[in-house]
N, C-alpha and C. Protein backbone atom coordinates (compact mmCIF):
# COMPACT_ATOMS: atom_id res chain seq x y z
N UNK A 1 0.84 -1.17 0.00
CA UNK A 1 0.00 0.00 0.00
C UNK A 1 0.89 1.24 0.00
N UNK A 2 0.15 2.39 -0.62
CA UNK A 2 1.47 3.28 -0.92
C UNK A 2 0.88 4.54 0.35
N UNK A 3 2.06 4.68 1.27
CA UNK A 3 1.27 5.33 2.75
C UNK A 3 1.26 6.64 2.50
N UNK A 4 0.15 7.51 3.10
CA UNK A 4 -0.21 8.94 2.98
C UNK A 4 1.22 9.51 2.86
N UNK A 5 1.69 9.61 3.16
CA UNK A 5 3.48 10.43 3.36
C UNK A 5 4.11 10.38 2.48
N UNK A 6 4.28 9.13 1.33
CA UNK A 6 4.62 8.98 0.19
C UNK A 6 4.81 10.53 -0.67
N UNK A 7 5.74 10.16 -1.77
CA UNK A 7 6.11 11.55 -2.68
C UNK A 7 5.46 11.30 -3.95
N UNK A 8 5.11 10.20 -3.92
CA UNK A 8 5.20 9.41 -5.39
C UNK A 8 3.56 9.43 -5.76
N UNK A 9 3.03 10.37 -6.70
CA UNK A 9 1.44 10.88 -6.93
C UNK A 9 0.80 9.50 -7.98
N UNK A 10 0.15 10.16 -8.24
CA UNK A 10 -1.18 9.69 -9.07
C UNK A 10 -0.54 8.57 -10.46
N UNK A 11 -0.07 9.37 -10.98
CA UNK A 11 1.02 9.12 -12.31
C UNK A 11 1.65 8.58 -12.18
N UNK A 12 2.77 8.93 -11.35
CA UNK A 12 4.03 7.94 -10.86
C UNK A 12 3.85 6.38 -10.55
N UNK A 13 2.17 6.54 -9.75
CA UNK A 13 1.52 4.87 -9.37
C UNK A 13 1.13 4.26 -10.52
N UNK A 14 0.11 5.13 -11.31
CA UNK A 14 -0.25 4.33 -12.72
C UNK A 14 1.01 4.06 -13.42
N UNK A 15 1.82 4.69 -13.36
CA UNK A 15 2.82 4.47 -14.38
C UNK A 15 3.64 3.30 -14.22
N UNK A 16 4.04 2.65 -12.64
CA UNK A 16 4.53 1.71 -11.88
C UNK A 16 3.05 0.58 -12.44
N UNK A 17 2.67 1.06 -11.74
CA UNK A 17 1.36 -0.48 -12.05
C UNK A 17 1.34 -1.08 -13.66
N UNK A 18 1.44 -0.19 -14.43
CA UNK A 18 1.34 -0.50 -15.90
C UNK A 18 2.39 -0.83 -16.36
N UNK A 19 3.60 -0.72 -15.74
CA UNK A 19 5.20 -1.32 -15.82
C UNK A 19 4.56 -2.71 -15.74
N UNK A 20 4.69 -2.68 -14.43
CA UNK A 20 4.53 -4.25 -13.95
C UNK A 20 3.45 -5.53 -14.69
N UNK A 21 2.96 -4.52 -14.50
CA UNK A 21 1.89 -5.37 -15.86
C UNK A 21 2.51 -6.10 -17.42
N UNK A 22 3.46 -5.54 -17.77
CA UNK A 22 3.61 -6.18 -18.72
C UNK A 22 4.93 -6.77 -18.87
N UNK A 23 6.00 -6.54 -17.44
CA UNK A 23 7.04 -7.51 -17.25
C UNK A 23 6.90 -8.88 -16.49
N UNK A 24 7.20 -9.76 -16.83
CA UNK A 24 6.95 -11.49 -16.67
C UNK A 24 8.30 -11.67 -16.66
N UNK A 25 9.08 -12.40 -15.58
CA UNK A 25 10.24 -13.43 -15.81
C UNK A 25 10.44 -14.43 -14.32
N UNK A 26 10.83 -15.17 -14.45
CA UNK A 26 10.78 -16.09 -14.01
C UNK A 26 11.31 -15.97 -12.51
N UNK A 27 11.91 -14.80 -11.98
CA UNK A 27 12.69 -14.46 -11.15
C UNK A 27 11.59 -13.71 -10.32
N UNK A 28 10.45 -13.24 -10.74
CA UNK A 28 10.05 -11.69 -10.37
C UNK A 28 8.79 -12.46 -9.69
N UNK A 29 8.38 -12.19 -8.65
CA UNK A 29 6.77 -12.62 -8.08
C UNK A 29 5.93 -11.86 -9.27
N UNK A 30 5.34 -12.33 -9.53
CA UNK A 30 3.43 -12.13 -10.72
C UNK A 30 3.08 -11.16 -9.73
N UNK A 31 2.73 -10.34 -10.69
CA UNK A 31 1.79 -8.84 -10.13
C UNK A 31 0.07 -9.61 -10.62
N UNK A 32 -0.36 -9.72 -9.18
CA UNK A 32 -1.78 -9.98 -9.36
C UNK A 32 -2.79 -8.71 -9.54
N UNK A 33 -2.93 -7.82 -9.19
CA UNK A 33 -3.16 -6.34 -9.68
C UNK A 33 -2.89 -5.31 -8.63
N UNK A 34 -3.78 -4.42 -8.89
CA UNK A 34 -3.97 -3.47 -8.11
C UNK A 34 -4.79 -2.45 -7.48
N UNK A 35 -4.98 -2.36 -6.53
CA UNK A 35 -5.80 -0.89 -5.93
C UNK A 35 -5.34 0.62 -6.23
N UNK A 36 -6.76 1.07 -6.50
CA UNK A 36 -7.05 2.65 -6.84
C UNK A 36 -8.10 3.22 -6.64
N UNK A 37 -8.55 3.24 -4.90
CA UNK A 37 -9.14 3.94 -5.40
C UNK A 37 -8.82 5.14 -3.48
N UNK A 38 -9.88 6.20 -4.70
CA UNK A 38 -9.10 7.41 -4.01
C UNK A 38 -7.89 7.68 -3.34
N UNK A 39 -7.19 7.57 -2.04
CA UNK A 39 -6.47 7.58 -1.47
C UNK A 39 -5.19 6.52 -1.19
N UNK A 40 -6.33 5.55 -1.39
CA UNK A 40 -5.75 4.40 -1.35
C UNK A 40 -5.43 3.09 -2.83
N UNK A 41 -3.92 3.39 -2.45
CA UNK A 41 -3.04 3.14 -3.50
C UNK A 41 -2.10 1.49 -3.06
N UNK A 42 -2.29 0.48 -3.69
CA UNK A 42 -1.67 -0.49 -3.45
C UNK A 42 -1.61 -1.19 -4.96
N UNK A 43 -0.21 -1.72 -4.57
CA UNK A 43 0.19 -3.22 -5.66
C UNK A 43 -0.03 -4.71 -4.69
N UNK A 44 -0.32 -5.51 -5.53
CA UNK A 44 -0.74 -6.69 -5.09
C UNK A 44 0.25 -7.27 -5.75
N UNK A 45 1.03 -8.57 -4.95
CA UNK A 45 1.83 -9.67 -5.79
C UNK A 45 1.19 -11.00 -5.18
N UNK A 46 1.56 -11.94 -6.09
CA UNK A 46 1.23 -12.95 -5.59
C UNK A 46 2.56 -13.63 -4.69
N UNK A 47 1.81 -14.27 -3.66
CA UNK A 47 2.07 -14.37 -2.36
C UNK A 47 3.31 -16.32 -2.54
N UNK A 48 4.91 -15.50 -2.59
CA UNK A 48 5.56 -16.82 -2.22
C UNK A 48 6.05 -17.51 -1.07
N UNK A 49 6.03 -18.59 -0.83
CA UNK A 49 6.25 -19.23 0.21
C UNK A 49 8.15 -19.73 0.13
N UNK A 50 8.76 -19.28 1.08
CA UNK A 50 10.20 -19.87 0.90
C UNK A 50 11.29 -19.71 0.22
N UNK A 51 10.60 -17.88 -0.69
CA UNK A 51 11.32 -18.04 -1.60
C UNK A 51 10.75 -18.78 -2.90
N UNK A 52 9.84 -19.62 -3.59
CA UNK A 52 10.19 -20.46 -3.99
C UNK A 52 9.18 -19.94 -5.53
């Protein structure tokens, strides 16, 4: 979640979220999506166990 105090606006988040969206490799946890709304700003990944 991106916390009230943050520098990083509106743009900067869409612009990150829509990155992630279209990089895939085998190294990187899967971006399952994301939250937007009003204030509240989060990326979602999918959740690894162990590292693995």
């Amino acid at each position: 979640m991106l916390p009230p105090s943050s520098t990083q606006g509106y743009k900067e988040f869409q612009t990150e979220a829509s990155f992630l969206m279209s990089v895939h490799h085998k190294n990187l946890s899967s971006l399952v999506g994301y939250c937007n709304e009003d204030v509240n700003m989060g990326i979602i990944y999918k959740y690894m166990t162990n590292r693995l």
